[in-house]
N, C-alpha and C. Protein backbone atom coordinates (compact mmCIF):
# COMPACT_ATOMS: atom_id res chain seq x y z
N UNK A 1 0.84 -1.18 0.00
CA UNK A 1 0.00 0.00 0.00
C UNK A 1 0.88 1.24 0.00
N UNK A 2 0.79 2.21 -0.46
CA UNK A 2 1.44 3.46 -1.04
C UNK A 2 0.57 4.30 -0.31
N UNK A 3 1.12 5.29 0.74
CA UNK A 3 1.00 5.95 1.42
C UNK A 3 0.60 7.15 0.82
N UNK A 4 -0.50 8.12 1.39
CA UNK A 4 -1.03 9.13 0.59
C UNK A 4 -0.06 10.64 0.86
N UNK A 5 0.21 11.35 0.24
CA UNK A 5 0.67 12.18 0.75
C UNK A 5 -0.44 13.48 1.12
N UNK A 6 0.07 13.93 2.49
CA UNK A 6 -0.50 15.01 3.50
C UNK A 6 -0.54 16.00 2.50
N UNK A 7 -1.54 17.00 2.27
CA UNK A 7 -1.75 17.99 2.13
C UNK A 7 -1.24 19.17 3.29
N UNK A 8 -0.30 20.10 2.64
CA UNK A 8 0.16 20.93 3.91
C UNK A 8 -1.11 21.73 4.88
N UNK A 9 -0.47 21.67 6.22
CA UNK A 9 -1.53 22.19 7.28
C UNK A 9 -1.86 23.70 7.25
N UNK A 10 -0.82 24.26 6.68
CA UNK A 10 -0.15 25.68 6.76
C UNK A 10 -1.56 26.83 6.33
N UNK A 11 -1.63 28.20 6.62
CA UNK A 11 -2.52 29.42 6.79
C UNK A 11 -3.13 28.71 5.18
N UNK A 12 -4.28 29.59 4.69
CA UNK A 12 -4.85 29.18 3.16
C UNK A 12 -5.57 30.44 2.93
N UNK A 13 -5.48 31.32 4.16
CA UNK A 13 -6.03 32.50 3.61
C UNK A 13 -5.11 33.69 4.55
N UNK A 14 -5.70 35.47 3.64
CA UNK A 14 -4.89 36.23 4.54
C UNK A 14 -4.80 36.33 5.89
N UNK A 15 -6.20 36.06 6.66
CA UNK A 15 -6.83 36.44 7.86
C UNK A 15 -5.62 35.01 8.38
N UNK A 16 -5.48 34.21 7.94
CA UNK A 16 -4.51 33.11 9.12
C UNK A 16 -5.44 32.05 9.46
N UNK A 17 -6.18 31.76 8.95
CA UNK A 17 -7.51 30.54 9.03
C UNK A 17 -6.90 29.28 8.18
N UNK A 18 -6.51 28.13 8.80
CA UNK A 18 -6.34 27.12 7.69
C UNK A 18 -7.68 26.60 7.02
N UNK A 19 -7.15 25.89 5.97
CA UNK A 19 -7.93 25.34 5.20
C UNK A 19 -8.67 24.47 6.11
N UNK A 20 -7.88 23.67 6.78
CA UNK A 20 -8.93 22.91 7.53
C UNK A 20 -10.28 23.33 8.34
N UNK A 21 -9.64 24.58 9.48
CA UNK A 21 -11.07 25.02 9.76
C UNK A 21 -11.67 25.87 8.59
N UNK A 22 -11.40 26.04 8.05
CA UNK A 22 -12.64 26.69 6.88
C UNK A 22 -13.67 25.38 6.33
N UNK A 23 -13.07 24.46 6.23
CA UNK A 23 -13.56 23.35 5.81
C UNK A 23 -14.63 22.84 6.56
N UNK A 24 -14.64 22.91 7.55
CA UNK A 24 -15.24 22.04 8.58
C UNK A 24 -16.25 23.21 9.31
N UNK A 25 -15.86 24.61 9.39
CA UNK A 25 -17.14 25.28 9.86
C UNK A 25 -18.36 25.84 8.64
N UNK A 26 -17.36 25.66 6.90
CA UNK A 26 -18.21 25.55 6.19
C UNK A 26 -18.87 24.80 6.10
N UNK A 27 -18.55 23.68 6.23
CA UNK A 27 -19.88 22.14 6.44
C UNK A 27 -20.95 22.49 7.59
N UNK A 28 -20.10 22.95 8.68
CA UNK A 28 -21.02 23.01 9.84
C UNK A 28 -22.34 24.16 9.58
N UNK A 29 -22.12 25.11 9.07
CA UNK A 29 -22.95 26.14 8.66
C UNK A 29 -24.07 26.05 7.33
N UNK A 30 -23.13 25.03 6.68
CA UNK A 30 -24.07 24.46 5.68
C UNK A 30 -25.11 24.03 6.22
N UNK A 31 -24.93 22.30 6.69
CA UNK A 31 -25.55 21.60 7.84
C UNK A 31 -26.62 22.64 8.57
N UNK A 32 -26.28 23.41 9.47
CA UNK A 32 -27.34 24.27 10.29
C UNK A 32 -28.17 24.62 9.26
N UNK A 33 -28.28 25.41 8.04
CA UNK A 33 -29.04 25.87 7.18
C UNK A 33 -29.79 24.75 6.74
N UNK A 34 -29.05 23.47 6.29
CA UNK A 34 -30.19 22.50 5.53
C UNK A 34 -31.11 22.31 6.27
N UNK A 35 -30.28 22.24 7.87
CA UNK A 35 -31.42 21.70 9.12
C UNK A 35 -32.69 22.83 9.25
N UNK A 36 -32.64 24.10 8.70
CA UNK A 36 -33.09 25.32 8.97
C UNK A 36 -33.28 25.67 10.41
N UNK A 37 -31.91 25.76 11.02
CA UNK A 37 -31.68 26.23 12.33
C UNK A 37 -30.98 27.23 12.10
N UNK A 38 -31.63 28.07 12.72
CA UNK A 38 -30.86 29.75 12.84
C UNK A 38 -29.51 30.11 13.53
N UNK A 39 -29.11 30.44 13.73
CA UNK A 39 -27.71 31.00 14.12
C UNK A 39 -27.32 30.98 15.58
N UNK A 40 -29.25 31.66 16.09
CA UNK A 40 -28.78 31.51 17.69
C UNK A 40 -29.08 30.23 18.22
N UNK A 41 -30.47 29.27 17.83
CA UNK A 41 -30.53 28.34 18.36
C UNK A 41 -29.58 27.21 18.48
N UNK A 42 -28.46 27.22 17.33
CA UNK A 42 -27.49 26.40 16.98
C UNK A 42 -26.13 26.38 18.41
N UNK A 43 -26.38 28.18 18.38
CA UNK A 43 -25.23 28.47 19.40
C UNK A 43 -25.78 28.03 21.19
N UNK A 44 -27.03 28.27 21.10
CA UNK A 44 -27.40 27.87 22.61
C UNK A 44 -27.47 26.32 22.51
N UNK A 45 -27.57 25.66 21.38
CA UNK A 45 -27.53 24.00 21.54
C UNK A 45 -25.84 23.72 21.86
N UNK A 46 -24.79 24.83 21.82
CA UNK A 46 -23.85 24.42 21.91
C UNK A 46 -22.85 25.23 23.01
N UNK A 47 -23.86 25.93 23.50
CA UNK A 47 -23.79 26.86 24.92
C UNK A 47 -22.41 28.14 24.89
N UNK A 48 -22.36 28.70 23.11
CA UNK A 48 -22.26 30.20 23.04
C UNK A 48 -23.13 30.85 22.33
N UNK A 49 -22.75 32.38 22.17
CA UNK A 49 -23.59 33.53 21.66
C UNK A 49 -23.64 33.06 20.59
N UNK A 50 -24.55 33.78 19.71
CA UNK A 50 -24.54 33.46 18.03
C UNK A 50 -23.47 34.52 17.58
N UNK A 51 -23.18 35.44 18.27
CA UNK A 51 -22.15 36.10 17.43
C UNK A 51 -20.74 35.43 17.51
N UNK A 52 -20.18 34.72 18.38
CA UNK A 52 -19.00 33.61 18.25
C UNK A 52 -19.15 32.83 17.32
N UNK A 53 -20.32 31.81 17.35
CA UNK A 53 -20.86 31.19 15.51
C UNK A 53 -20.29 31.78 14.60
N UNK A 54 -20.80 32.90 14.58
CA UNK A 54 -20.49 33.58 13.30
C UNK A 54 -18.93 33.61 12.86
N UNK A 55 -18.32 34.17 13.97
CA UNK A 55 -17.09 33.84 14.08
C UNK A 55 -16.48 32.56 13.42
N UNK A 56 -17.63 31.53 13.70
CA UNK A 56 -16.75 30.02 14.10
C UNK A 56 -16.76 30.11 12.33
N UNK A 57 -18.24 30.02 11.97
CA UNK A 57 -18.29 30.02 10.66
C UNK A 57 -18.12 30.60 9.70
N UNK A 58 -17.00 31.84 9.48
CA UNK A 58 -16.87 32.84 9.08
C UNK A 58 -15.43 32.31 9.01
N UNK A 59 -15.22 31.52 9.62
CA UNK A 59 -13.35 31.16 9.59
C UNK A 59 -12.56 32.48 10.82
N UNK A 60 -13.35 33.42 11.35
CA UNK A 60 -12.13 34.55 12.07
C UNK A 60 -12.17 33.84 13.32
N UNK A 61 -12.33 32.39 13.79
CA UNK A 61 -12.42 31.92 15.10
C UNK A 61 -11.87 30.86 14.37
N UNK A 62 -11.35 29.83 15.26
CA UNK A 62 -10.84 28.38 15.19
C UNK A 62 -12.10 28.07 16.00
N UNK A 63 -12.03 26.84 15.19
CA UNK A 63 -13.36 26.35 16.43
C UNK A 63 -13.11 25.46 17.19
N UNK A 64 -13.19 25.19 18.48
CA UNK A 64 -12.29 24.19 19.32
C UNK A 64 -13.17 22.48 19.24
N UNK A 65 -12.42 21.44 20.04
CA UNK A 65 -12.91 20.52 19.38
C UNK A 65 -14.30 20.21 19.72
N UNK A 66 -14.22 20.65 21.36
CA UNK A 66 -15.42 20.47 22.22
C UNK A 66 -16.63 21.05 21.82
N UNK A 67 -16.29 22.05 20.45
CA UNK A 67 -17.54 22.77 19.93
C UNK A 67 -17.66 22.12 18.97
N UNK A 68 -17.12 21.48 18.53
CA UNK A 68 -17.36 20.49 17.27
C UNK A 68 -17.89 19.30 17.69
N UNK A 69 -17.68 18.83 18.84
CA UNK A 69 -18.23 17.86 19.22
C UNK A 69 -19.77 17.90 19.54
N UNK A 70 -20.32 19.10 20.37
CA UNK A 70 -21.58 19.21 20.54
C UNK A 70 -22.40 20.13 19.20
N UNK A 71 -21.49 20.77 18.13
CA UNK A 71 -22.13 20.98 16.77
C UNK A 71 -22.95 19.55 16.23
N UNK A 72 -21.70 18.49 16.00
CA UNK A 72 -22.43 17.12 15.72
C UNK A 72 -23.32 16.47 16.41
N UNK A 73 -23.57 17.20 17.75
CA UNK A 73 -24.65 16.49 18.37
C UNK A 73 -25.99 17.20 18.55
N UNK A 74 -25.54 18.45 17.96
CA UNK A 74 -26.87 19.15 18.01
C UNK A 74 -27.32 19.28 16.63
N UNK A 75 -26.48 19.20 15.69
CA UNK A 75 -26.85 18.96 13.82
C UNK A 75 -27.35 17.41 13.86
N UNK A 76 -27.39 16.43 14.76
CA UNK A 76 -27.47 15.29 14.67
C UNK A 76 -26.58 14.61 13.54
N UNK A 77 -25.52 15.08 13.24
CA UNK A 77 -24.49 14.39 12.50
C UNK A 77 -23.26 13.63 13.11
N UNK A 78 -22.82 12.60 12.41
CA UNK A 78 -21.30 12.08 13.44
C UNK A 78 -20.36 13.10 13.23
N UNK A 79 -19.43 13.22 13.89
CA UNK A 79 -18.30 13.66 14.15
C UNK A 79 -17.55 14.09 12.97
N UNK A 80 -17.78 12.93 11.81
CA UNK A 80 -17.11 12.42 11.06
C UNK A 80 -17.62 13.44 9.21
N UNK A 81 -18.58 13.93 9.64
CA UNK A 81 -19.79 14.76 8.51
C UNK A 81 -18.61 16.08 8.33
N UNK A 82 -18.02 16.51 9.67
CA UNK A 82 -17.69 17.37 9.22
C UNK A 82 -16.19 17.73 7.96
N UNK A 83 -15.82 16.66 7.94
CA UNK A 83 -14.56 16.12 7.37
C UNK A 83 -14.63 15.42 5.47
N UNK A 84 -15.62 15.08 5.81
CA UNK A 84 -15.98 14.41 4.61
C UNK A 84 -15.88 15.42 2.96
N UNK A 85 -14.96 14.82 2.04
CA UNK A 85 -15.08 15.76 1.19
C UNK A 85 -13.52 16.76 1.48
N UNK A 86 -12.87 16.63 2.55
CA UNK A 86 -12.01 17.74 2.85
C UNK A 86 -11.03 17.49 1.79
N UNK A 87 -10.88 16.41 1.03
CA UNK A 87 -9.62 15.96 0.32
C UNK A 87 -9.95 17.07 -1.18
N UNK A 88 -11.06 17.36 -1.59
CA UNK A 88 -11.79 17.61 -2.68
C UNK A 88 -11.63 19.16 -2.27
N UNK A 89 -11.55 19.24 -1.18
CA UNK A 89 -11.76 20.84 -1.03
C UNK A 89 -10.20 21.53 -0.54
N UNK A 90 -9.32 20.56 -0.28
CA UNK A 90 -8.15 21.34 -0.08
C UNK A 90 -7.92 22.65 -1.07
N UNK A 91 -7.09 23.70 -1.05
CA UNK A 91 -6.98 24.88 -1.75
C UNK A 91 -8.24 25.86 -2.32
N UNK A 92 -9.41 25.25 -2.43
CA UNK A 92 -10.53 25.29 -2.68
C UNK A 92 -11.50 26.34 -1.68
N UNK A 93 -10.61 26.61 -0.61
CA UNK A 93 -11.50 27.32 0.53
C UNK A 93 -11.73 28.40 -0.05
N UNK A 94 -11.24 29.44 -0.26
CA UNK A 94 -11.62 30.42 -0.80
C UNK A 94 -12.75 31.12 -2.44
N UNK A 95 -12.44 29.54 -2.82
CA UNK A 95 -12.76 29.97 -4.34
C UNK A 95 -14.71 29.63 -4.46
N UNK A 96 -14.70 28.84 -3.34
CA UNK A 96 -15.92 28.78 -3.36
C UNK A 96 -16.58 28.70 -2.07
N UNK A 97 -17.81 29.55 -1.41
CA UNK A 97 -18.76 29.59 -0.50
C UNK A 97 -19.98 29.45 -0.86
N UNK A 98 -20.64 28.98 -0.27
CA UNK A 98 -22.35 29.10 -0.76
C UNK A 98 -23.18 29.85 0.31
N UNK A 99 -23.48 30.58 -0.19
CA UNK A 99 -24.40 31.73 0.41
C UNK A 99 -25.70 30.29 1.05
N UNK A 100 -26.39 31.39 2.09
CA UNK A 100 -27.64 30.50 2.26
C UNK A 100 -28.47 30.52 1.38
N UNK A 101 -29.03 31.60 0.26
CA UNK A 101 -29.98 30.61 -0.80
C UNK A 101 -29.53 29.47 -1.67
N UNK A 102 -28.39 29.14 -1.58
CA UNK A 102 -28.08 28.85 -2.77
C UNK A 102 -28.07 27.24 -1.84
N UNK A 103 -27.95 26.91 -0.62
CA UNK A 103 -28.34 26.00 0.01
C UNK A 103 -29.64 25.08 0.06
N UNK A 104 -29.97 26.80 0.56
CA UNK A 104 -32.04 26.58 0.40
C UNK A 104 -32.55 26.07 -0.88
N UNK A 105 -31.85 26.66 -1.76
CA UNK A 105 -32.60 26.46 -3.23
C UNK A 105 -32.17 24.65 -3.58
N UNK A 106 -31.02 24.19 -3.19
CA UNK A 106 -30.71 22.77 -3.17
C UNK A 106 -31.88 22.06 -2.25
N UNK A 107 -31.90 22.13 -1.26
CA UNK A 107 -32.87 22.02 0.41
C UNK A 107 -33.74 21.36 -1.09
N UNK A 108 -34.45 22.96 -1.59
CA UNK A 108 -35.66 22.57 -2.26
C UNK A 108 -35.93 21.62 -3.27
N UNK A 109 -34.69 21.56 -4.21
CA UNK A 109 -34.85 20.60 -5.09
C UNK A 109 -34.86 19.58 -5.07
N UNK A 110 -34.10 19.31 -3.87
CA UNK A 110 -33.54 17.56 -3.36
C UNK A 110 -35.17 17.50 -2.80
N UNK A 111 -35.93 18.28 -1.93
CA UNK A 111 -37.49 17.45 -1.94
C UNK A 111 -38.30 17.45 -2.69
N UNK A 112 -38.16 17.89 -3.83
CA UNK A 112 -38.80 17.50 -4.79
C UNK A 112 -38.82 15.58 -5.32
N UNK A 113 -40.12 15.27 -5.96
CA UNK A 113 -39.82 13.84 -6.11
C UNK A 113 -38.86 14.39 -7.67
N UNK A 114 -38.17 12.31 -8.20
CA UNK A 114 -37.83 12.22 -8.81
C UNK A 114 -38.22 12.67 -10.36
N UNK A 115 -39.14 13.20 -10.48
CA UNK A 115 -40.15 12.91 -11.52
C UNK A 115 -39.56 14.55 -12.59
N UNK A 116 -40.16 14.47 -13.92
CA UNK A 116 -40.74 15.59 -14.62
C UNK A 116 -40.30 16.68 -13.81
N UNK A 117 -40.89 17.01 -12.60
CA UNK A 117 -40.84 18.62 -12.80
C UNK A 117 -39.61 18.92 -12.14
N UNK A 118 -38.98 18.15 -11.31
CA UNK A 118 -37.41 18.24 -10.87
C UNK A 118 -36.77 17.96 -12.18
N UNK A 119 -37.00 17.01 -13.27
CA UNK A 119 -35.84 17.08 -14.22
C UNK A 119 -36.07 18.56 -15.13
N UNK A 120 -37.08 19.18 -15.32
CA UNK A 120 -37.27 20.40 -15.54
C UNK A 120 -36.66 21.47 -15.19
N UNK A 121 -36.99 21.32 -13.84
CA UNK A 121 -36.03 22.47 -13.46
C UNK A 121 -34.61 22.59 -13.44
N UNK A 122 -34.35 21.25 -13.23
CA UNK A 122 -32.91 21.14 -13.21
C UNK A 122 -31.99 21.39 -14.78
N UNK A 123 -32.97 20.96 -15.63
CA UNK A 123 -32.59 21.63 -17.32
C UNK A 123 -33.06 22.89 -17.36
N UNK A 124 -33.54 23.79 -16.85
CA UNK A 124 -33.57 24.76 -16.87
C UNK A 124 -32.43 25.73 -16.03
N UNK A 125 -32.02 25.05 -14.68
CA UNK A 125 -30.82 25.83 -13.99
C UNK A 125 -29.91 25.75 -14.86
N UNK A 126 -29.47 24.24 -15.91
CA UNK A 126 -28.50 24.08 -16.72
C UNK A 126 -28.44 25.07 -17.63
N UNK A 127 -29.60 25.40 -18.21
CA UNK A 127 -29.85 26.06 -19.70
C UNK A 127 -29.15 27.77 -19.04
N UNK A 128 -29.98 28.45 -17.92
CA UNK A 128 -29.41 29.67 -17.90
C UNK A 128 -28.52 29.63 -16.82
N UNK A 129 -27.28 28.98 -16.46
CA UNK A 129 -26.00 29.01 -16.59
C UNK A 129 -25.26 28.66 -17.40
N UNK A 130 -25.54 28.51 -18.93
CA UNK A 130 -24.65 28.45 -19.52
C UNK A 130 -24.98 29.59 -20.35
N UNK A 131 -26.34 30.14 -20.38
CA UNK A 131 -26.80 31.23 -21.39
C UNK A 131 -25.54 32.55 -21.00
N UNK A 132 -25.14 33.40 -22.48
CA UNK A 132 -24.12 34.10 -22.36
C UNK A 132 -24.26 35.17 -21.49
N UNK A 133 -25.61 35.62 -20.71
CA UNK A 133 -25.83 36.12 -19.67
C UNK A 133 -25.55 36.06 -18.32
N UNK A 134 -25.18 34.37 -18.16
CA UNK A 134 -24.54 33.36 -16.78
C UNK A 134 -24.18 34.88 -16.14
N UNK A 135 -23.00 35.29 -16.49
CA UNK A 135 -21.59 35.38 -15.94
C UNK A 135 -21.73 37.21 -15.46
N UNK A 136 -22.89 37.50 -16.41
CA UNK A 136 -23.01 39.12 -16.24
C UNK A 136 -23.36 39.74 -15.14
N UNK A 137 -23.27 40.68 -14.44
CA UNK A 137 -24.09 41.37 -13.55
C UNK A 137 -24.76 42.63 -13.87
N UNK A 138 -25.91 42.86 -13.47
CA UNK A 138 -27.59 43.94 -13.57
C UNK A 138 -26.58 44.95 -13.23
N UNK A 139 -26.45 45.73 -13.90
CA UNK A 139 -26.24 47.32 -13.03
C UNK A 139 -27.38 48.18 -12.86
């Protein structure tokens, strides 16, 4: 067996946040949103303010482990949710965030059944992101 090589631990952004916690409070913040738990109830399930959250999930806090531990127990996820995917996202922290609609709007599609009007829409998100308008912004 051929040993994987480590991805370095080292800063990944200016503020001094590694990749890793960006990784893992972006999941965690994801997670709270799919759950549609708000900011403060998340923080009193884990016995701080919501403005430290913000912190946590914002990357300007490290988040310690003991808060990660009762995040997964109050997201009802293992331990292990928050990690998943980190290999895919190394260097990646920055280049991409997802706002909360863009969560919600997943939330929504994934309950949709399999049928017609989910494959609809979903050829339709395809069609106008690729339309030469995608990329523009309204002034």
């Amino acid at each position: 067996m051929v040993p994987q090589q480590q991805p370095p631990l080292g800063p990944a952004t200016d503020h001094g946040a590694d990749w890793i916690n960006l990784h893992v409070c972006r999941r965690m913040k994801t997670k709270r949103i799919l759950r549609t738990m708000s900011q403060d109830r998340l923080a009193k399930a884990i016995g701080i303010s919501y403005q430290q959250l913000q912190r946590y999930e914002s990357g300007k806090s490290k988040l310690p482990c003991s808060m990660l531990f009762r995040a997964a127990v109050a997201l009802d996820v293992p331990i292990t949710y928050f990690f998943d995917q980190i290999e895919d996202d190394h260097g990646a922290v920055s280049e991409l965030s997802l706002d909360k609609s863009v969560v919600v709007a997943v939330k929504q599609i994934q309950s949709l059944s399999a049928g017609d009007t989910r494959q609809s829409l979903l050829r339709l998100i395809d069609d106008l992101a690729r339309s030469p308008q995608a990329g523009e912004q309204s002034e």
